[in-house]
Structure formats: structure tokens, C-alpha cells
N, C-alpha and C. Protein backbone atom coordinates (compact mmCIF):
# COMPACT_ATOMS: atom_id res chain seq x y z
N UNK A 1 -15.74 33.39 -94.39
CA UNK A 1 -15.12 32.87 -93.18
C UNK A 1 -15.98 31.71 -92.66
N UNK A 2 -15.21 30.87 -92.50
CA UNK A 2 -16.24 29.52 -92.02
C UNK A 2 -16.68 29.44 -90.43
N UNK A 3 -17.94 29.02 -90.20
CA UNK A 3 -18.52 29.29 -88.83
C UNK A 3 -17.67 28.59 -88.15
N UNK A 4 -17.50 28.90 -86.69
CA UNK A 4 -16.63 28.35 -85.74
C UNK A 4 -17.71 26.73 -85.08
N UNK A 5 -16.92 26.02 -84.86
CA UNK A 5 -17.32 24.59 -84.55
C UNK A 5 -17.61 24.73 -83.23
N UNK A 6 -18.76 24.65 -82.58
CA UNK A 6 -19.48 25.06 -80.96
C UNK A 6 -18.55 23.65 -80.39
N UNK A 7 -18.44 24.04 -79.23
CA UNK A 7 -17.51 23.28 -78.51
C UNK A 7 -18.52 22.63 -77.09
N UNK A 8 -18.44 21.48 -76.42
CA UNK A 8 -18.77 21.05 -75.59
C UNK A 8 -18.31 21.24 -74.64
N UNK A 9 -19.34 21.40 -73.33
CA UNK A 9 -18.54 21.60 -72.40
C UNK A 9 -18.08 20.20 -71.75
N UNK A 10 -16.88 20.59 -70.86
CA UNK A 10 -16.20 19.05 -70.18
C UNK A 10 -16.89 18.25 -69.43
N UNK A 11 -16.45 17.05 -69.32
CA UNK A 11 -17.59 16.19 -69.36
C UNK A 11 -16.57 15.97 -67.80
N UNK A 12 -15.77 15.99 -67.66
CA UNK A 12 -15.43 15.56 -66.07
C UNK A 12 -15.18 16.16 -64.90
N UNK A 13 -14.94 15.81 -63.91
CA UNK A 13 -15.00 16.81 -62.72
C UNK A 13 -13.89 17.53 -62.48
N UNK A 14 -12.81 17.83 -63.36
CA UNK A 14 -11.74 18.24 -63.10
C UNK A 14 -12.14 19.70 -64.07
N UNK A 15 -13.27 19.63 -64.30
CA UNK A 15 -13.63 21.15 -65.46
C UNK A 15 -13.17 22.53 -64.10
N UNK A 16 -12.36 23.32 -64.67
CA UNK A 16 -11.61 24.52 -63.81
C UNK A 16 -12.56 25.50 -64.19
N UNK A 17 -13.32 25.96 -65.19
CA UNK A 17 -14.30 27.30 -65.21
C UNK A 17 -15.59 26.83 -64.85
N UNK A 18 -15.85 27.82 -64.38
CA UNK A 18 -17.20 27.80 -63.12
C UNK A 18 -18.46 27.43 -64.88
N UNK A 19 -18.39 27.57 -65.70
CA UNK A 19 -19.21 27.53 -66.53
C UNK A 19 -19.51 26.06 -66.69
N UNK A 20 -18.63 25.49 -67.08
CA UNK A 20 -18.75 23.86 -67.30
C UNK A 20 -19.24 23.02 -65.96
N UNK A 21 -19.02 23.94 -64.36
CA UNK A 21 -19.21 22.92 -63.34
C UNK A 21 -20.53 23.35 -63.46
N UNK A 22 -21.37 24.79 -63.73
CA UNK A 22 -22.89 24.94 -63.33
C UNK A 22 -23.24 23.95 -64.30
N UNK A 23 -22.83 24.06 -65.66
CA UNK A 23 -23.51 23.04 -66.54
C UNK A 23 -23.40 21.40 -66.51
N UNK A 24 -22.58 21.14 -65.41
CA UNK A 24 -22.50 19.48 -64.86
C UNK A 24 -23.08 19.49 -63.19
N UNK A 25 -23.49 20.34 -63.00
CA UNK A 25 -24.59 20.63 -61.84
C UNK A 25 -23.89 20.34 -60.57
N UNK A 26 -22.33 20.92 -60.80
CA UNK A 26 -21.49 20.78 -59.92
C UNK A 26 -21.33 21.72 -58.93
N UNK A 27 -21.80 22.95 -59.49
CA UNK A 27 -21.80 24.37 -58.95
C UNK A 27 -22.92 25.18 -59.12
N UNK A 28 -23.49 25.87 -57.61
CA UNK A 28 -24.54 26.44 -58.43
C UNK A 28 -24.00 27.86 -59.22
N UNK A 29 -25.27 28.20 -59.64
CA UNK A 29 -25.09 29.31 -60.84
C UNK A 29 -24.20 30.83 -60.05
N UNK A 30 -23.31 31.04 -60.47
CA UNK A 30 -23.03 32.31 -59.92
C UNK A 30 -23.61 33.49 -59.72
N UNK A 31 -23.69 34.48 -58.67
CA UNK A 31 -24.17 35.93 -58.98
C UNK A 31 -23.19 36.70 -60.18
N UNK A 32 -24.07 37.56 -60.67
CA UNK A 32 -23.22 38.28 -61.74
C UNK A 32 -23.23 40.14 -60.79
N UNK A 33 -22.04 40.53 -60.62
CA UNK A 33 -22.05 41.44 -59.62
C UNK A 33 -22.41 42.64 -60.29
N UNK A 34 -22.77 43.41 -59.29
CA UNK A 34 -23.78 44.61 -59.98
C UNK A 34 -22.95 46.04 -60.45
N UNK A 35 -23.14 46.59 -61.53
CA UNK A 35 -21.95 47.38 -61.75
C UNK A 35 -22.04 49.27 -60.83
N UNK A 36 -20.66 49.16 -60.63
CA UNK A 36 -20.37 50.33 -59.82
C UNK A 36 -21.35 51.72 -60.38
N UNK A 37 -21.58 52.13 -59.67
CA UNK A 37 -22.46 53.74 -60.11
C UNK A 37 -21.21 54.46 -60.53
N UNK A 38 -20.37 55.30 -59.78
CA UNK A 38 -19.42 56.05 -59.55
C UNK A 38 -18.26 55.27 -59.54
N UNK A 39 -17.70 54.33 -60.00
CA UNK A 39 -16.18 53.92 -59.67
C UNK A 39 -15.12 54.56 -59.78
N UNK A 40 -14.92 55.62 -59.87
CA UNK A 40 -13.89 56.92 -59.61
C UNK A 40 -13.74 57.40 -58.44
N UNK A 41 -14.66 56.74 -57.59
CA UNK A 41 -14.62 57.82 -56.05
C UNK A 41 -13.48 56.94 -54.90
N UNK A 42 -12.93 57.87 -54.68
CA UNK A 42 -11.90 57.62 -53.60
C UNK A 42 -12.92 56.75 -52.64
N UNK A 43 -12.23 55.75 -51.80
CA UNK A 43 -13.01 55.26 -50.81
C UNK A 43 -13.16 56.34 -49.65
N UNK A 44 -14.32 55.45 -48.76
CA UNK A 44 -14.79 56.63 -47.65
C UNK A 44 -14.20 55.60 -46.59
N UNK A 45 -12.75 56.46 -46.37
CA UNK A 45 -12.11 56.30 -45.29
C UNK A 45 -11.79 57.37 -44.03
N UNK A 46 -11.75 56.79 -42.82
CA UNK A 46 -11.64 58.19 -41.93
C UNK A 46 -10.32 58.88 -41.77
N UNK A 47 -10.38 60.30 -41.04
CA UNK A 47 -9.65 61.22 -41.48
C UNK A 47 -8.28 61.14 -40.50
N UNK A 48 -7.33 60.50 -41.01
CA UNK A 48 -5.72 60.36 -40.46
C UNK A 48 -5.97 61.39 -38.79
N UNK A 49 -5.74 60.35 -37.85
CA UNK A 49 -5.48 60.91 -36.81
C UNK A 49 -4.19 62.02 -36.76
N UNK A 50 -3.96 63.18 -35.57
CA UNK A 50 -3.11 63.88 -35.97
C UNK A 50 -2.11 63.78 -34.67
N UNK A 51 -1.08 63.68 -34.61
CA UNK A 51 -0.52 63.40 -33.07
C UNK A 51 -0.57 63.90 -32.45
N UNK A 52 -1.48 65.44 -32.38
CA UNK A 52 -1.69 66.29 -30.98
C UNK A 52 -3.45 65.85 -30.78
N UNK A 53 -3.82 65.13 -31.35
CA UNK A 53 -5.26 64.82 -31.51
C UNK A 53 -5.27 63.24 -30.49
N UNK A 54 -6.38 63.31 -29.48
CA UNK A 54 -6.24 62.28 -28.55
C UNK A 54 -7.01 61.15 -29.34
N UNK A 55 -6.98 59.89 -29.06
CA UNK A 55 -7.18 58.74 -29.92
C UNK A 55 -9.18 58.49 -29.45
């Protein structure tokens, strides 16, 4: 299989992925976000008021 031909990034300001603007020093570098511990857990929301329950 023949190696793939590395590609340049765009050379003008109309580049749409954040990759090509950090590398034309258009954008700074992004955070890379930190991964969830638990992402299965229901959010911690409070507990449905009840209509005999005063606000």
C-alpha cells in the first residue's frame, strides 16, 4: 500500500479547522477537555417541587 502524501496546512485566512488557524498563529492553541470520571451519572438536579409543598 503506498504511503499517504502529508498534506499542508492552508495557507489562508479563510482555513475553517481550528488546526490550520493555531498553525497560521491565528488562534491560540485550544484546551483539550478533560475526560468524564463517571459519565453515566444522571445529573445532580433538585428534587421536583410537590404542589402541597410551599416554594
Amino acid at each position: 500500500m503506498p504511503d499517504p502524501i502529508p498534506r499542508l496546512p492552508r495557507r489562508d485566512d479563510s482555513a475553517a479547522d481550528a488546526r490550520s488557524l493555531e498553525q497560521l498563529g491565528r488562534l491560540d492553541p485550544q484546551p483539550v477537555p478533560a475526560p468524564s470520571v463517571q459519565p453515566f451519572l444522571e445529573p445532580d438536579l433538585p428534587p421536583p417541587l410537590l404542589d402541597d409543598e410551599p416554594e
